[in-house]
PDB file of N, CA and C in Angstrom:
ATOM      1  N   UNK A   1    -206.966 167.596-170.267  1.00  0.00           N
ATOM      2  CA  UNK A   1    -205.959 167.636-169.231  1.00  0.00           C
ATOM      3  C   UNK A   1    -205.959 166.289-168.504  1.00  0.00           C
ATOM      4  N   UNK A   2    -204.771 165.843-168.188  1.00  0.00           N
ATOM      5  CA  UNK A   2    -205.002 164.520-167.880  1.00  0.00           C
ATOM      6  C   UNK A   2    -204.652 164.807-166.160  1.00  0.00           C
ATOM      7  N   UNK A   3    -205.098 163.816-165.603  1.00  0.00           N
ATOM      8  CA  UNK A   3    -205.073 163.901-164.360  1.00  0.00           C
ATOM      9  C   UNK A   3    -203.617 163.055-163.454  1.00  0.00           C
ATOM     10  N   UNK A   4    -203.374 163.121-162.326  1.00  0.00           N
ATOM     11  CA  UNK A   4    -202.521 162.140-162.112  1.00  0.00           C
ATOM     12  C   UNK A   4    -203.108 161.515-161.270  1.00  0.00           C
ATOM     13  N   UNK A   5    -202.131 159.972-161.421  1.00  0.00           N
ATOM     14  CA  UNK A   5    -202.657 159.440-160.793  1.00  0.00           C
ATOM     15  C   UNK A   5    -201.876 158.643-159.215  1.00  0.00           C
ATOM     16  N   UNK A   6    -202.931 159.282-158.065  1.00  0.00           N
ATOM     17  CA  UNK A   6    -201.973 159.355-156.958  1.00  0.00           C
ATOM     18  C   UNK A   6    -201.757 157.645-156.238  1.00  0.00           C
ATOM     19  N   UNK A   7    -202.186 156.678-156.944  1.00  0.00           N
ATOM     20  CA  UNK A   7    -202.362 155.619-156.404  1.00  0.00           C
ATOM     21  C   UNK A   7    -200.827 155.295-156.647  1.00  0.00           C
ATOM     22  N   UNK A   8    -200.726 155.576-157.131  1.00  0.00           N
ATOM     23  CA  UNK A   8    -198.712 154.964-157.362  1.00  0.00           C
ATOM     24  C   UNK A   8    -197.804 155.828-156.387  1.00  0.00           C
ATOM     25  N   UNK A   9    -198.471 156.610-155.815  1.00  0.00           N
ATOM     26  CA  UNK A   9    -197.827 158.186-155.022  1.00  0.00           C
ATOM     27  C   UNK A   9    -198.085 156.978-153.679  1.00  0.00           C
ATOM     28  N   UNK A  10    -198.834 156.677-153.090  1.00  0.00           N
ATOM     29  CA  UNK A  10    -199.483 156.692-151.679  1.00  0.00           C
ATOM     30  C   UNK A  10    -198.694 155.225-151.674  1.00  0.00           C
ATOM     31  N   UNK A  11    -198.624 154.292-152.131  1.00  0.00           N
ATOM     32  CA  UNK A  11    -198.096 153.490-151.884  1.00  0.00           C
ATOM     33  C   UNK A  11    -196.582 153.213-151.312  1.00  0.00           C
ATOM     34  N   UNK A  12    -195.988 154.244-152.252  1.00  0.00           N
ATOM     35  CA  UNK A  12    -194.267 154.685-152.104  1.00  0.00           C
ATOM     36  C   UNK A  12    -194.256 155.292-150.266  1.00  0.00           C
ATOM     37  N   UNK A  13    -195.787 156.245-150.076  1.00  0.00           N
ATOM     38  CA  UNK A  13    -195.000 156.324-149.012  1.00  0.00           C
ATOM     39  C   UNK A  13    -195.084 155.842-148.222  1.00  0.00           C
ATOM     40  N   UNK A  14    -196.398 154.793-148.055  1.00  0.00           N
ATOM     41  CA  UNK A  14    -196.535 153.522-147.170  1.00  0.00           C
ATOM     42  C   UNK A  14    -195.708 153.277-146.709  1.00  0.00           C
ATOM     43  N   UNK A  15    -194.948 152.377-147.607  1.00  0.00           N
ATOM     44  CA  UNK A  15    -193.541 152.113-147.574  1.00  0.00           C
ATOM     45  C   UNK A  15    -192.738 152.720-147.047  1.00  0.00           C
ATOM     46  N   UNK A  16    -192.477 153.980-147.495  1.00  0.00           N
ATOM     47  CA  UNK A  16    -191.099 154.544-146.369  1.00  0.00           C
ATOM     48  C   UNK A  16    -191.472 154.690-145.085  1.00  0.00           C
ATOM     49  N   UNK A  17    -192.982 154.596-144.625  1.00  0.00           N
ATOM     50  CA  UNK A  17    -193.171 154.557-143.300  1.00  0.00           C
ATOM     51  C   UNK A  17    -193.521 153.693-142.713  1.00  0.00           C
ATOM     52  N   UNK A  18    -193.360 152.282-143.095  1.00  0.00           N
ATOM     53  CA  UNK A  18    -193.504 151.306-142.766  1.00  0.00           C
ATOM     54  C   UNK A  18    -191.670 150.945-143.135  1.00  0.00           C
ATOM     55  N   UNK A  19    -190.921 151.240-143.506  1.00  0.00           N
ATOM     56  CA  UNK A  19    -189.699 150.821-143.451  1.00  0.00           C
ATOM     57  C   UNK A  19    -189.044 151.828-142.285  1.00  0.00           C
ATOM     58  N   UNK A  20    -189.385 153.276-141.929  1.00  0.00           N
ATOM     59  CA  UNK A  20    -188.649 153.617-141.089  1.00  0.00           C
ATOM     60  C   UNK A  20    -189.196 153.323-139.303  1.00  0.00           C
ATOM     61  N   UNK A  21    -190.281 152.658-139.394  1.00  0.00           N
ATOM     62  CA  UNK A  21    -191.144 151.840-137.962  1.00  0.00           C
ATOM     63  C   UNK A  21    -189.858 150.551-138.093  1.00  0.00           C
ATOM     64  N   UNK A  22    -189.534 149.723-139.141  1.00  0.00           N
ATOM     65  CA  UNK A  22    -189.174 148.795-139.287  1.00  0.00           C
ATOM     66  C   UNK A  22    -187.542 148.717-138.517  1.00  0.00           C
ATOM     67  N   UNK A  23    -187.192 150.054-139.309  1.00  0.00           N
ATOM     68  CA  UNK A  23    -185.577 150.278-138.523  1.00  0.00           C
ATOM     69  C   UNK A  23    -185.819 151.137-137.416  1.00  0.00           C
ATOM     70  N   UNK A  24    -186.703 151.373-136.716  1.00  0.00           N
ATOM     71  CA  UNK A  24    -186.637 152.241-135.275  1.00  0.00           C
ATOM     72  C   UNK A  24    -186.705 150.479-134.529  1.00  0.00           C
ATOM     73  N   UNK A  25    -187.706 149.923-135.098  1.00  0.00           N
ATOM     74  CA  UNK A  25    -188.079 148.722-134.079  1.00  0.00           C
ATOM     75  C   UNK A  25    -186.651 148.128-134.124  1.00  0.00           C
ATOM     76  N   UNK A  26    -186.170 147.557-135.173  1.00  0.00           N
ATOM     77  CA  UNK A  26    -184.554 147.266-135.168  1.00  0.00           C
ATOM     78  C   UNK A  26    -183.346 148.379-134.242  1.00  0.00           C
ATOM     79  N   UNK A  27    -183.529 149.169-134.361  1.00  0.00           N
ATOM     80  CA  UNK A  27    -182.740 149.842-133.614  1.00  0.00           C
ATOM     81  C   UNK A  27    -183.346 149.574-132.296  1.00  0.00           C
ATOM     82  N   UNK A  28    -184.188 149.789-131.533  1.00  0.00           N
ATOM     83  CA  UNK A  28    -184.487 149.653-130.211  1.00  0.00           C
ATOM     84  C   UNK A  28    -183.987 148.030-129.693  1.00  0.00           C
ATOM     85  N   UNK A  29    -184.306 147.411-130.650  1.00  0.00           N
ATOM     86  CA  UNK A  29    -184.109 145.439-130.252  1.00  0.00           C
ATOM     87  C   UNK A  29    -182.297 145.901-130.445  1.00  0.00           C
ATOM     88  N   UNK A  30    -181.539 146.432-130.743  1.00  0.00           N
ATOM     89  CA  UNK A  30    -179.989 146.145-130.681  1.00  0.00           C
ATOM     90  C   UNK A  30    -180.021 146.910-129.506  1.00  0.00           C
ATOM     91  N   UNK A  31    -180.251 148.254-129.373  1.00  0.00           N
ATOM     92  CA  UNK A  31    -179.906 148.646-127.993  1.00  0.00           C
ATOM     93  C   UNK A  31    -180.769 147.478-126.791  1.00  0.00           C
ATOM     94  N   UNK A  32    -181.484 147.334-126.702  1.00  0.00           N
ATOM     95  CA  UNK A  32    -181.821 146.505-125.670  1.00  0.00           C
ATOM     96  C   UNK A  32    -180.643 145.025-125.969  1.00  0.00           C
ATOM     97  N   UNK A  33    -180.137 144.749-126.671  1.00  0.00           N
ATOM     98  CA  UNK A  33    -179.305 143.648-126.820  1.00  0.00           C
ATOM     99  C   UNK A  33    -178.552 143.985-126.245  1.00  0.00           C
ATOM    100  N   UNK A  34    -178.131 145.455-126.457  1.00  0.00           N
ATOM    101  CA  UNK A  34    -176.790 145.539-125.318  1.00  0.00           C
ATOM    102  C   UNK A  34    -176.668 146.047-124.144  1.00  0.00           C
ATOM    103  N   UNK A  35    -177.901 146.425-123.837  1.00  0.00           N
ATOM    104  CA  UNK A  35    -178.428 146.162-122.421  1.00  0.00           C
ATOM    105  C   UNK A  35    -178.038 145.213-121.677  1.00  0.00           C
ATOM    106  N   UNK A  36    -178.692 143.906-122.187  1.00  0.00           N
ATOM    107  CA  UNK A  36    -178.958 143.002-121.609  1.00  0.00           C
ATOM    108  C   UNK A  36    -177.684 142.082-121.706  1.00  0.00           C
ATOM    109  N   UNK A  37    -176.949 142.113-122.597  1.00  0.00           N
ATOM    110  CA  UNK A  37    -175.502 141.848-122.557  1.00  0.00           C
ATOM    111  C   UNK A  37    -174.312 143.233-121.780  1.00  0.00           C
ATOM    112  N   UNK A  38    -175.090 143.704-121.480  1.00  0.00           N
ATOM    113  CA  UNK A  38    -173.921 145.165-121.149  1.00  0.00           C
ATOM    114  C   UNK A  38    -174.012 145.405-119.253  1.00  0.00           C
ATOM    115  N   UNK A  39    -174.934 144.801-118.563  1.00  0.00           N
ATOM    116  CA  UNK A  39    -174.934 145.647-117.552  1.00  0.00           C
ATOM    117  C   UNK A  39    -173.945 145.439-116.683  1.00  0.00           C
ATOM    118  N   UNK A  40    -173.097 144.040-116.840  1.00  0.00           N
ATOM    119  CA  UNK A  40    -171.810 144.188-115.903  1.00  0.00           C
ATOM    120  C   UNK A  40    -170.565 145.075-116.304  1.00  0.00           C
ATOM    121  N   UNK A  41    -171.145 146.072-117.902  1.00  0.00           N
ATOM    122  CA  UNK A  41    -170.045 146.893-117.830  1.00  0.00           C
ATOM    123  C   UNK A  41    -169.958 148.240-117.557  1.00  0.00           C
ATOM    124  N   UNK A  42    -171.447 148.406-116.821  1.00  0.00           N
ATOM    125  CA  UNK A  42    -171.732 149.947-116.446  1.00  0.00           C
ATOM    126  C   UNK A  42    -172.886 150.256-117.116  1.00  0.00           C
ATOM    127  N   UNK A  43    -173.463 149.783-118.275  1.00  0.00           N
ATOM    128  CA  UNK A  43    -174.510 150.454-118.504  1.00  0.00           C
ATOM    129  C   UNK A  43    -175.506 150.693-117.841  1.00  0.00           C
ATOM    130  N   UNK A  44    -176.618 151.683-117.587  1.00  0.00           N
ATOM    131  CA  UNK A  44    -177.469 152.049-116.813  1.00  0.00           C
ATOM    132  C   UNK A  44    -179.058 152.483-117.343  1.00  0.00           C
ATOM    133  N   UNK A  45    -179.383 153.279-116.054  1.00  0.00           N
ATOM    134  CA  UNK A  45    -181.007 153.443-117.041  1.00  0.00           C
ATOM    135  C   UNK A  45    -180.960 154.899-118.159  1.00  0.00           C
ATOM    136  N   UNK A  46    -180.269 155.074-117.783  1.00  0.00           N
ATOM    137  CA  UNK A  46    -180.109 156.866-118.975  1.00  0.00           C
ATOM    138  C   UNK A  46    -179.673 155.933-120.470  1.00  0.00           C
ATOM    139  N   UNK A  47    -179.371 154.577-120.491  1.00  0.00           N
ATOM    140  CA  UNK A  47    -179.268 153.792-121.767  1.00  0.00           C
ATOM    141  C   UNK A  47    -180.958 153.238-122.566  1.00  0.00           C
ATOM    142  N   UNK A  48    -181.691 152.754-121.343  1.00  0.00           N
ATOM    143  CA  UNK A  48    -183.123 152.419-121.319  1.00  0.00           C
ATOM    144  C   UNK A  48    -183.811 153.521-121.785  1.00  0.00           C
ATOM    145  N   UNK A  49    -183.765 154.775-121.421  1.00  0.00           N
ATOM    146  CA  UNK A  49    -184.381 155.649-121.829  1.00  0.00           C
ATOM    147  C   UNK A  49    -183.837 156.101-123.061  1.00  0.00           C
ATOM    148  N   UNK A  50    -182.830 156.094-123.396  1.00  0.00           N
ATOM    149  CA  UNK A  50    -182.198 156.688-125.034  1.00  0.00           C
ATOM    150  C   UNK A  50    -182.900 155.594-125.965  1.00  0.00           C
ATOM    151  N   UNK A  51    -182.944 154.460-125.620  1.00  0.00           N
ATOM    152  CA  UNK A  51    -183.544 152.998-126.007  1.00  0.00           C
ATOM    153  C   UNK A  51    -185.302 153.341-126.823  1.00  0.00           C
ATOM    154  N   UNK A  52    -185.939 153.779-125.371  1.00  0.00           N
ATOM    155  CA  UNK A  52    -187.280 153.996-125.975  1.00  0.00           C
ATOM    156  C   UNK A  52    -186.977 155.360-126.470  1.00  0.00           C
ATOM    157  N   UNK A  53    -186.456 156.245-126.289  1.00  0.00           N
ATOM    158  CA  UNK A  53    -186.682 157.587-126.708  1.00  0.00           C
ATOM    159  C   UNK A  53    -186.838 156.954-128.618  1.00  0.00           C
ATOM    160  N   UNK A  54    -185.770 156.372-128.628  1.00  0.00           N
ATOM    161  CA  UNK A  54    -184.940 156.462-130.245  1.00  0.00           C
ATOM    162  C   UNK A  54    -186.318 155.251-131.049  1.00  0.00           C
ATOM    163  N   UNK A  55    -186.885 154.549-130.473  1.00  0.00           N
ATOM    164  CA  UNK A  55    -187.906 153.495-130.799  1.00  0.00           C
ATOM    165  C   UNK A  55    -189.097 154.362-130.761  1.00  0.00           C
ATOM    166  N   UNK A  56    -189.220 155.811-130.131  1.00  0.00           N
ATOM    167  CA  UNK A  56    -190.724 156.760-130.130  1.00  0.00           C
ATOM    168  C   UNK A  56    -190.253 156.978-131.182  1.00  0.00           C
ATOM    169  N   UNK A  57    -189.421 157.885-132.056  1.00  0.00           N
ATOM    170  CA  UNK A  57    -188.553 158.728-133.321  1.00  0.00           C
ATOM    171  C   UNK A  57    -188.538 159.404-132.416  1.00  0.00           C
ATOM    172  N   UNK A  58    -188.239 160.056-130.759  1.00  0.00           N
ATOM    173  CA  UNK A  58    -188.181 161.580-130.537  1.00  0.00           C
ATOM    174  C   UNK A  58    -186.481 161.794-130.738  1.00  0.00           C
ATOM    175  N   UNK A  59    -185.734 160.309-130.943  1.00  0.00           N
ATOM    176  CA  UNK A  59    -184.262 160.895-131.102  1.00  0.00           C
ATOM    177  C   UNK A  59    -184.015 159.996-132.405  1.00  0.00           C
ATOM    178  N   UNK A  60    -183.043 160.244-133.109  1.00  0.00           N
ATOM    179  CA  UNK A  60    -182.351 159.528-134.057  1.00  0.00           C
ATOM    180  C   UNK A  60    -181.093 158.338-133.594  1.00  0.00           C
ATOM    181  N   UNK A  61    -181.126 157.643-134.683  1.00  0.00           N
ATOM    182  CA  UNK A  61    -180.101 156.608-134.214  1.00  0.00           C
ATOM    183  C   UNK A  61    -179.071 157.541-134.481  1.00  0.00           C
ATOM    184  N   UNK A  62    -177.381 157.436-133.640  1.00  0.00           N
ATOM    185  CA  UNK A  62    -176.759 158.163-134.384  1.00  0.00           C
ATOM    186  C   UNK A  62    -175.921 156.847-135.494  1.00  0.00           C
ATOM    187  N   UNK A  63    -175.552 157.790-136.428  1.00  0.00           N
ATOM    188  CA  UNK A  63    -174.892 157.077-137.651  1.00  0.00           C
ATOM    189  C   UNK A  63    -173.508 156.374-137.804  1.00  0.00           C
TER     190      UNK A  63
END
């Protein structure tokens, strides 16, 4: 019986979790871009907090 082998497994998912840190951190750096370009048009702190919420994963970017 041959065995498998999980070293080709663990790597793949490295990766997807090191790519979805990659696009939360990207997503948080655009919302803070438009923060910091946005506040003479009303934006506020309920934007700051959607900001880190979505950079913890407790929310999704929407699409």
């Amino acid at each position: 019986m041959e065995s498998v082998d999980n070293s080709s497994i663990e790597p793949d998912k490295q990766q997807l979790e090191e790519q979805r840190r990659l696009e939360s951190a990207n997503d948080f750096l655009e919302i803070c871009d438009r923060l910091n370009n946005g506040y003479e048009s009303g934006l506020y702190w309920e934007d700051v907090q959607r900001a880190l919420r979505i950079a913890a994963g407790l929310e999704k970017w929407p699409e």
